[in-house]
N, C-alpha and C. Protein backbone atom coordinates (compact mmCIF):
# COMPACT_ATOMS: atom_id res chain seq x y z
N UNK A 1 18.36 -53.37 12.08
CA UNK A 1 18.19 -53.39 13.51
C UNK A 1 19.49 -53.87 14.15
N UNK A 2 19.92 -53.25 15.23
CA UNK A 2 21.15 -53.66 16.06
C UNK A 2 21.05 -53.85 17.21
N UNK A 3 21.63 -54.94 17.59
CA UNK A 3 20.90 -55.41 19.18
C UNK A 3 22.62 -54.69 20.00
N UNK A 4 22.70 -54.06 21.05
CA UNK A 4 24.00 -53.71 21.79
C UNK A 4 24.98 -54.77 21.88
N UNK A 5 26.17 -54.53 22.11
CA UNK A 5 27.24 -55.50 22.34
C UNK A 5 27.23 -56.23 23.98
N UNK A 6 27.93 -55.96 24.70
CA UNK A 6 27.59 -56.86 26.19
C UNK A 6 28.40 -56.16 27.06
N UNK A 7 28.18 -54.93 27.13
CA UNK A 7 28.62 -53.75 28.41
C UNK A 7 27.59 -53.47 29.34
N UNK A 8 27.34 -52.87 30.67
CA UNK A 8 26.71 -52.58 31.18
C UNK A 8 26.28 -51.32 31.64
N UNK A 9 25.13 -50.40 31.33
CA UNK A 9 24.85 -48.99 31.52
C UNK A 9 24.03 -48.90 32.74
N UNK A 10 24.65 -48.34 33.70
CA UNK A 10 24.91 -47.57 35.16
C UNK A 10 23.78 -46.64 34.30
N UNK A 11 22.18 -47.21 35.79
CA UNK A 11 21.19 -45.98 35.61
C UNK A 11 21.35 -45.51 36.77
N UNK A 12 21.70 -46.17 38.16
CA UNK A 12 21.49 -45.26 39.44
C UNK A 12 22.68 -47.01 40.27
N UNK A 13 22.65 -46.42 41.47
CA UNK A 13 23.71 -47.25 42.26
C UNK A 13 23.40 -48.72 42.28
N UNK A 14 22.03 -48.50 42.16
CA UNK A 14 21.92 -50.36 42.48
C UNK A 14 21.48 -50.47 41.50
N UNK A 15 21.10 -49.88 40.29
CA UNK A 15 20.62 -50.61 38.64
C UNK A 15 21.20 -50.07 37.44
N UNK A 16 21.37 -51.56 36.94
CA UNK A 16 22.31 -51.07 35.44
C UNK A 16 21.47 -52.10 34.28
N UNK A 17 21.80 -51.93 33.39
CA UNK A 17 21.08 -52.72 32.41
C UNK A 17 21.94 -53.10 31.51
N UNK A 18 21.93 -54.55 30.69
CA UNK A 18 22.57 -55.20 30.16
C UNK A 18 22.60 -54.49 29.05
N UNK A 19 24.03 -54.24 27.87
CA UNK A 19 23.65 -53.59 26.51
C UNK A 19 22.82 -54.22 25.66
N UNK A 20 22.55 -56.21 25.75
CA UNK A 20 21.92 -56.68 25.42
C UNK A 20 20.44 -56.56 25.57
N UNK A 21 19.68 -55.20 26.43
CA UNK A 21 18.85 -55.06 26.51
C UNK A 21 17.90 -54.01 25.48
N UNK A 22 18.84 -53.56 25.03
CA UNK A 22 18.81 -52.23 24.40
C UNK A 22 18.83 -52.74 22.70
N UNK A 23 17.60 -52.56 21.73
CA UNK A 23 17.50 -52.97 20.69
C UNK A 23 17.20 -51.25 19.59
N UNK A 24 18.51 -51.21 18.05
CA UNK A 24 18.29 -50.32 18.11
C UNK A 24 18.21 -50.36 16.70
N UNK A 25 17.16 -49.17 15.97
CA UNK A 25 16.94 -49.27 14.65
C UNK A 25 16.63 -47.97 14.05
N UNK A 26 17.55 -47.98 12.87
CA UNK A 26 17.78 -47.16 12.47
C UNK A 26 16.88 -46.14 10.95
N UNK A 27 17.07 -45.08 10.59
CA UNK A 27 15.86 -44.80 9.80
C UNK A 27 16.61 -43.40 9.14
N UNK A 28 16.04 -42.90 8.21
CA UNK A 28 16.59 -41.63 7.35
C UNK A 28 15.85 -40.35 8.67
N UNK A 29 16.70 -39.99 8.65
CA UNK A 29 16.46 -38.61 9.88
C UNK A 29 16.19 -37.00 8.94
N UNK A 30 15.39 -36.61 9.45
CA UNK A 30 14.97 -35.36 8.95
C UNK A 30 16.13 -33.75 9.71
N UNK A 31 16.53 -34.46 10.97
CA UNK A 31 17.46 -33.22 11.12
C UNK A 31 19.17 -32.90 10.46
N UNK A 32 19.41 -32.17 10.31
CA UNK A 32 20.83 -31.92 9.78
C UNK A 32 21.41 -32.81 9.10
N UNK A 33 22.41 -32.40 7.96
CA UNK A 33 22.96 -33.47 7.39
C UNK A 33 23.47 -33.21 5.81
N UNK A 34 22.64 -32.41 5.54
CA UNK A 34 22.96 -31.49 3.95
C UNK A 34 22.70 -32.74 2.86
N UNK A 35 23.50 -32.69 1.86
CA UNK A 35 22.75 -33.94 1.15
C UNK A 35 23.06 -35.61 1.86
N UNK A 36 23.50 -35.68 2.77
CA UNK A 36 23.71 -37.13 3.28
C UNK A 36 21.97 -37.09 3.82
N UNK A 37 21.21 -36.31 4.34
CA UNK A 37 20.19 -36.76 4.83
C UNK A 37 19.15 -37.48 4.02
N UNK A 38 19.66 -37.29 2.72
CA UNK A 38 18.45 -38.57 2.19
C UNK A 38 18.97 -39.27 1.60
N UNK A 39 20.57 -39.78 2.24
CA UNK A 39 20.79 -41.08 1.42
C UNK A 39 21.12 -42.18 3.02
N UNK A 40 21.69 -41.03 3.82
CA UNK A 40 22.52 -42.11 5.02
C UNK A 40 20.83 -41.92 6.26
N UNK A 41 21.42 -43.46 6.78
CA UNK A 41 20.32 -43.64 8.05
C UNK A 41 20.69 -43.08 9.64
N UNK A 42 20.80 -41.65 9.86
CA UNK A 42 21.69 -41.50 10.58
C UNK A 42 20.56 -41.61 12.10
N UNK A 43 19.12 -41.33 11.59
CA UNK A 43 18.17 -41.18 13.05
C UNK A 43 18.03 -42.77 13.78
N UNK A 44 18.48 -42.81 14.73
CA UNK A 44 18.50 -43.89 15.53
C UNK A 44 17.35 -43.59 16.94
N UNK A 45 16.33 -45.50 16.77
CA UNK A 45 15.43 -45.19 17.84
C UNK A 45 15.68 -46.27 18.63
N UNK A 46 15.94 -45.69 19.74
CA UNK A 46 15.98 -47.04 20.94
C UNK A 46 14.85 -47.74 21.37
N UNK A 47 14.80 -48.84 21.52
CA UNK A 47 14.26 -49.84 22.32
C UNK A 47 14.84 -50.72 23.25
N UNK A 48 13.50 -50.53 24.63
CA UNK A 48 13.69 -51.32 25.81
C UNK A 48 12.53 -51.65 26.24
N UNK A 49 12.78 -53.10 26.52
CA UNK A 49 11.36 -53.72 26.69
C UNK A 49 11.34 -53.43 28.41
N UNK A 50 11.01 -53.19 28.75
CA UNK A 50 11.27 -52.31 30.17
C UNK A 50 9.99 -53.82 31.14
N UNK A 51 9.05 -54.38 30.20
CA UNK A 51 8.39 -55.54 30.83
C UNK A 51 9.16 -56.76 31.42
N UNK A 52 10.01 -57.29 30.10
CA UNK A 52 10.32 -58.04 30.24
C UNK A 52 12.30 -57.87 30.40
N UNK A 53 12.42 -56.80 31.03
CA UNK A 53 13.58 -56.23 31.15
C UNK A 53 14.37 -57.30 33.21
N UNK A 54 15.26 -58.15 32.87
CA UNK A 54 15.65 -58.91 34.19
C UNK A 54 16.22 -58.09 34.76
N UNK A 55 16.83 -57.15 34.81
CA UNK A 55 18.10 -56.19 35.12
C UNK A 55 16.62 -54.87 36.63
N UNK A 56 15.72 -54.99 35.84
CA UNK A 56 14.49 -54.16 36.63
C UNK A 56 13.53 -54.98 37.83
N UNK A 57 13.06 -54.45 38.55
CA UNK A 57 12.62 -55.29 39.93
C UNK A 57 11.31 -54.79 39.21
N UNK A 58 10.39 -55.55 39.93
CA UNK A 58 9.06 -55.57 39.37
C UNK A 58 8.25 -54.04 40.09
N UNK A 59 8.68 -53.67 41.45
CA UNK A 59 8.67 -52.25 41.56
C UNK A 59 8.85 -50.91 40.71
N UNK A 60 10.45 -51.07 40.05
CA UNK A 60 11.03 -50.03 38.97
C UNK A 60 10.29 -49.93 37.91
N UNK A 61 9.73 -51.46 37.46
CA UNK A 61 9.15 -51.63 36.30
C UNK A 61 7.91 -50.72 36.13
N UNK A 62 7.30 -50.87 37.80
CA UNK A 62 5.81 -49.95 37.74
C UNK A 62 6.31 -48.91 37.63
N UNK A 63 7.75 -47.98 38.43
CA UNK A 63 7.46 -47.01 38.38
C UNK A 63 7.95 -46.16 37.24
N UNK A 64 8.88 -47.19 35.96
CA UNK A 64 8.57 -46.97 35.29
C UNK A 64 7.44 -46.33 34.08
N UNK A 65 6.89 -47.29 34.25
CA UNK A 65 5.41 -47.38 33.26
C UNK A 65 4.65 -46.20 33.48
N UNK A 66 4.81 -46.24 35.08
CA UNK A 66 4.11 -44.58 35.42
C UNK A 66 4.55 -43.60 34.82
N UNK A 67 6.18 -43.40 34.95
CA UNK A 67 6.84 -42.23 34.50
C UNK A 67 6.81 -41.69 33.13
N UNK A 68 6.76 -42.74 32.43
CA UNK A 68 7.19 -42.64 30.91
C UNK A 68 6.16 -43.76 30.03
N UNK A 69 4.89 -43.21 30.81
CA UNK A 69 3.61 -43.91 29.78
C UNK A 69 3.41 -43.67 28.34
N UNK A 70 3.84 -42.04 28.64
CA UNK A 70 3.75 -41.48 27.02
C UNK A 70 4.06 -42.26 26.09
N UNK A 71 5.95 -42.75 26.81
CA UNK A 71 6.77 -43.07 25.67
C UNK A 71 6.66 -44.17 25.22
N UNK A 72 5.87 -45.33 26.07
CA UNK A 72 5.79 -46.42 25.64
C UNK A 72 4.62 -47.21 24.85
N UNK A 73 4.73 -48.16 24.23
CA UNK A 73 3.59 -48.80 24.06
C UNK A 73 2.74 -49.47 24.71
N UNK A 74 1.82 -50.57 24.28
CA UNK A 74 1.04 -51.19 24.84
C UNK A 74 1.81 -52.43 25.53
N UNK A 75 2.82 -52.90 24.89
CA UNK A 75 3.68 -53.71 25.54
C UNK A 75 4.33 -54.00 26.79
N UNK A 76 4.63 -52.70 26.67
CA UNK A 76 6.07 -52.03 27.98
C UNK A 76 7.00 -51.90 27.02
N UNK A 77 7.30 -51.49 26.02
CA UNK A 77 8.37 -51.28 25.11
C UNK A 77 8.68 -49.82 25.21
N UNK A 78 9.73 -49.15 26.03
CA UNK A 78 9.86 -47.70 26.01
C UNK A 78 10.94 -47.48 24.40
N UNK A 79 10.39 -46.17 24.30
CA UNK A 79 10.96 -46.01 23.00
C UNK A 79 12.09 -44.49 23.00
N UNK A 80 13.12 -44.28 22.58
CA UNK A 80 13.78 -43.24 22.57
C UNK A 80 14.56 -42.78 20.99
N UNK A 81 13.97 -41.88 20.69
CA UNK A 81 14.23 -41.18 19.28
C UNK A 81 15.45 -40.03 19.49
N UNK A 82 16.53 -40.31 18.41
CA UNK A 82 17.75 -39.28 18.57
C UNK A 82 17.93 -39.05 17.36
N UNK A 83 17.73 -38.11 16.39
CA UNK A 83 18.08 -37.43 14.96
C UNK A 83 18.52 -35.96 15.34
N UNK A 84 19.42 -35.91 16.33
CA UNK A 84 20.02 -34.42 16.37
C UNK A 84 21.31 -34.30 15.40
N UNK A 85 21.84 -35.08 15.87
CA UNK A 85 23.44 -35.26 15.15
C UNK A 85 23.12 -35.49 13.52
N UNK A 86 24.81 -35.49 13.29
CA UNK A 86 24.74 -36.04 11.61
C UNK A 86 25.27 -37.31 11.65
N UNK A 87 26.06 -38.13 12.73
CA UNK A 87 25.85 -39.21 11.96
C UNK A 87 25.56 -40.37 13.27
N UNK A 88 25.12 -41.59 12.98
CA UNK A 88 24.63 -42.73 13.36
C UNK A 88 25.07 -42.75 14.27
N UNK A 89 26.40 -42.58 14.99
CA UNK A 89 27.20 -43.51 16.21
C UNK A 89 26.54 -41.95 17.13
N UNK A 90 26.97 -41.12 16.65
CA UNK A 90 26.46 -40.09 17.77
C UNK A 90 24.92 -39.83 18.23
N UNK A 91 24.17 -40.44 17.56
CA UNK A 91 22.63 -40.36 17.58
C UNK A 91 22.41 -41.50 18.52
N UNK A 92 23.28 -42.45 18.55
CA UNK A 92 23.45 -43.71 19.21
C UNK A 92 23.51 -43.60 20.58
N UNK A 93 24.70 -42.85 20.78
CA UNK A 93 25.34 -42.50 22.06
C UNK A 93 23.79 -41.41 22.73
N UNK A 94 23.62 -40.14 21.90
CA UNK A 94 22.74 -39.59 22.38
C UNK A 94 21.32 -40.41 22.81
N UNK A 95 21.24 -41.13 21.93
CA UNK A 95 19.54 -41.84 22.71
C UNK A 95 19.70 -42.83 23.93
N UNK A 96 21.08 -43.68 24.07
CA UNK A 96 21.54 -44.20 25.55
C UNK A 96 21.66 -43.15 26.57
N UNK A 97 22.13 -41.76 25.88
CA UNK A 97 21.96 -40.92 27.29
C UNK A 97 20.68 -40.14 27.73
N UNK A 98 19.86 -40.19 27.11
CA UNK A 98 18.59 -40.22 27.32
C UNK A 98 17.81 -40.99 27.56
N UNK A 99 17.89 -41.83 27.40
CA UNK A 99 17.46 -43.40 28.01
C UNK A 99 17.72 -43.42 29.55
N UNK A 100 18.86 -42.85 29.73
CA UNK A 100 19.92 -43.70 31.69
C UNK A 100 18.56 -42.26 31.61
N UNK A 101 18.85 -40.89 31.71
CA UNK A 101 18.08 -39.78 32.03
C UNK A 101 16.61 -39.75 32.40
N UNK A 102 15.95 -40.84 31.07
CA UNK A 102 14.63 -40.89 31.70
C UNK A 102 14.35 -41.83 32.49
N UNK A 103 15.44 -42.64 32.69
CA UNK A 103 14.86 -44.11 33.66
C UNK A 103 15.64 -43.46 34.86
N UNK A 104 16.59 -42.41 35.37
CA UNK A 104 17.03 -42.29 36.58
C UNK A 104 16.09 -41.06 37.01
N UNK A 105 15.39 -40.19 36.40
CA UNK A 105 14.52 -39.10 37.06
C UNK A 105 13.15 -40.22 37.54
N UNK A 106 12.51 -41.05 36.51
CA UNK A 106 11.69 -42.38 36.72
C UNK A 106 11.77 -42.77 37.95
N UNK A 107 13.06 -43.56 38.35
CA UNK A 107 13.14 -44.24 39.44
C UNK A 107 13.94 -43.71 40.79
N UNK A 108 13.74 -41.98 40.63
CA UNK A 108 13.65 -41.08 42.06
C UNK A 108 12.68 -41.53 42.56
N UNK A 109 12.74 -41.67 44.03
CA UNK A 109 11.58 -41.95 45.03
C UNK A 109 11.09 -40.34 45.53
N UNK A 110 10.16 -40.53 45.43
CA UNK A 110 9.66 -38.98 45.83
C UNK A 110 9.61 -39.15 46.98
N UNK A 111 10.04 -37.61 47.74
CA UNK A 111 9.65 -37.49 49.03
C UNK A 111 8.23 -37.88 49.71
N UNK A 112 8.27 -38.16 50.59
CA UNK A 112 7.01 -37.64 51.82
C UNK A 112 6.94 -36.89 52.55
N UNK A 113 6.12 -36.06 52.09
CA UNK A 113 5.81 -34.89 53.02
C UNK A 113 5.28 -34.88 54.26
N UNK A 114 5.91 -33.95 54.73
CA UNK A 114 5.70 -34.09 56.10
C UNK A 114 4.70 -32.89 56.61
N UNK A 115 3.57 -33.14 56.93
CA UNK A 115 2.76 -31.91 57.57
C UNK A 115 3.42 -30.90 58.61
N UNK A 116 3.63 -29.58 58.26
CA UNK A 116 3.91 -29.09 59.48
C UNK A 116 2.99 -27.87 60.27
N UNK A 117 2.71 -27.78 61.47
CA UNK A 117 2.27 -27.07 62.00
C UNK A 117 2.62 -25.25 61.74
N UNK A 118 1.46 -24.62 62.00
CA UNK A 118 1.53 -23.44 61.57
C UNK A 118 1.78 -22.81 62.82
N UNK A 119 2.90 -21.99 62.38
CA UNK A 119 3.97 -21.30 63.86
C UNK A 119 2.70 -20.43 64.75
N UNK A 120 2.67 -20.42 65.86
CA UNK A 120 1.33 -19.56 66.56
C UNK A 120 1.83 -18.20 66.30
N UNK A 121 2.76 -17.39 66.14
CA UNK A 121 3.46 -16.15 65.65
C UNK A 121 2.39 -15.80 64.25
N UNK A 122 1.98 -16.52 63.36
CA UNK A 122 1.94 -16.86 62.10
C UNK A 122 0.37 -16.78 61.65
N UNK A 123 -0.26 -17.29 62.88
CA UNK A 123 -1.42 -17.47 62.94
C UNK A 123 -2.16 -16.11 63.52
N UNK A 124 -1.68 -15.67 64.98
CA UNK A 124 -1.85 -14.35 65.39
C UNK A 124 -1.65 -13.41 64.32
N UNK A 125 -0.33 -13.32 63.70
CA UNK A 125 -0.35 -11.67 62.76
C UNK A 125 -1.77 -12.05 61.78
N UNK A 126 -1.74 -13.57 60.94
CA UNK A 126 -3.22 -13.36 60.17
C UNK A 126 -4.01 -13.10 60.95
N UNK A 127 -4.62 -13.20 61.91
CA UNK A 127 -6.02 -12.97 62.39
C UNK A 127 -5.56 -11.22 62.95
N UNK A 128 -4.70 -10.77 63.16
CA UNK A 128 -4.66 -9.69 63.48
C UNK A 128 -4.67 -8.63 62.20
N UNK A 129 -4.58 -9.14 60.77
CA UNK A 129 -4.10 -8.52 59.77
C UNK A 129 -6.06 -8.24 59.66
N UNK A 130 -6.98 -9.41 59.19
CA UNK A 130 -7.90 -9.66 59.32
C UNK A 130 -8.29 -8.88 59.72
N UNK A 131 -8.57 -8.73 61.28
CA UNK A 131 -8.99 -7.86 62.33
C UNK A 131 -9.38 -6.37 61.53
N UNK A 132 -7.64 -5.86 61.22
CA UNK A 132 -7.70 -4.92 60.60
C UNK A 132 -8.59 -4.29 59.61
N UNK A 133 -8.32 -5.31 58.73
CA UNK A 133 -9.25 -5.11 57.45
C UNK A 133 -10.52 -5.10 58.04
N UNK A 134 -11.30 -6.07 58.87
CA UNK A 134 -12.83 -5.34 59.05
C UNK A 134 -13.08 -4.34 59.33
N UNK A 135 -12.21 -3.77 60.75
CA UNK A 135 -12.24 -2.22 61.28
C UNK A 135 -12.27 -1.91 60.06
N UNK A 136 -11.15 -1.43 59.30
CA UNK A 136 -11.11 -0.36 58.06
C UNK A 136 -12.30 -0.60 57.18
N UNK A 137 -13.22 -1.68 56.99
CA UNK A 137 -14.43 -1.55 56.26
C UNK A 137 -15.29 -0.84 57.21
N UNK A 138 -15.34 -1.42 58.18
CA UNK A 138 -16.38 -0.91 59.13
C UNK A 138 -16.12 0.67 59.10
N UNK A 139 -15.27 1.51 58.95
CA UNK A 139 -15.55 2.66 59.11
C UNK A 139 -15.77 3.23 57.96
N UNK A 140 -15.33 2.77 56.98
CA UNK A 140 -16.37 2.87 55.34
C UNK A 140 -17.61 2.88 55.37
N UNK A 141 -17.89 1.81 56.29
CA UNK A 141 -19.60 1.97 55.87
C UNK A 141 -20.01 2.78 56.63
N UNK A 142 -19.23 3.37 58.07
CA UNK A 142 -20.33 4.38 58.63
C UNK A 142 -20.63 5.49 58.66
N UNK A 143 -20.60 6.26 57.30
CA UNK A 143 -20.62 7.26 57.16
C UNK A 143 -22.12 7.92 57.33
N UNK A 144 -21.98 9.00 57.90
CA UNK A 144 -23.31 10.16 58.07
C UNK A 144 -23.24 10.51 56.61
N UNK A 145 -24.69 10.00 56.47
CA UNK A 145 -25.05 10.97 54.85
C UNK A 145 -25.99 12.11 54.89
N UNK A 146 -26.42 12.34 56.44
CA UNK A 146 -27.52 13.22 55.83
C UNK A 146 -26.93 15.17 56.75
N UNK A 147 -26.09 14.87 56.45
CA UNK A 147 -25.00 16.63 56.12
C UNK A 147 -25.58 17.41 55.58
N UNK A 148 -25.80 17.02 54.41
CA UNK A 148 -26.91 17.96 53.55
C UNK A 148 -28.16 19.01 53.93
């Protein structure tokens, strides 16, 4: 297990997180690698306790938890898995950049929508389209059948 050194990773303008937050452990990876894959530990999984994370406002934290329930446990421990690469430092790098990725789409504030009124232009052609369509049934059904 490797705990980060003491840099700081920029998730959005006003939040960054200590490298000391970021706990990371390593494991034999099933992707790429030829015979190094079953001797070297190259799959690296991140951990962030995102609960007890100081760097997060107790807001982010919820909207965390919301975002990325999947990924976490029962704790608040979000978890991030990287076995693309072949070796360790790049699996490394890749799961920190997936990490800033899922905590900066996370902590977008969604819009509010705004109701808007339906243009009166908009409203007339439907009821006039409408209109239409009954006439054109209505003269379907009135046919003379007894021609014969």
């Amino acid at each position: 297990m490797y705990h980060g050194g003491n840099a700081m990773i920029q998730i959005n303008k006003h939040t960054a997180l200590s490298d000391e937050e970021l706990c990371f452990k390593v494991s034999r990876s099933s992707g790429p690698g030829g015979q190094n894959v079953n001797k070297l530990n190259t799959r690296v999984t991140l951990l962030l306790d995102v609960a007890r994370s100081p760097n997060l406002s107790d807001r982010q934290k919820t909207r965390v938890r919301a975002a990325l329930s999947t990924r976490m446990d029962k704790h608040g421990v979000l978890r991030v898995v990287a076995q693309k690469h072949r070796t360790q430092e790049a699996n490394r790098r890749a799961a920190v950049e997936r990490l800033v990725e899922l905590l900066i789409d996370a902590l977008k504030p969604t819009p509010i929508r705004k109701k808007t009124k339906i243009p009166a232009g908009a409203r007339e052609k439907r009821l006039r389209e409408k209109k239409q369509r009954g006439r054109l049934k209505q003269q379907r059904s009135k046919r003379d059948w007894t021609d014969d």
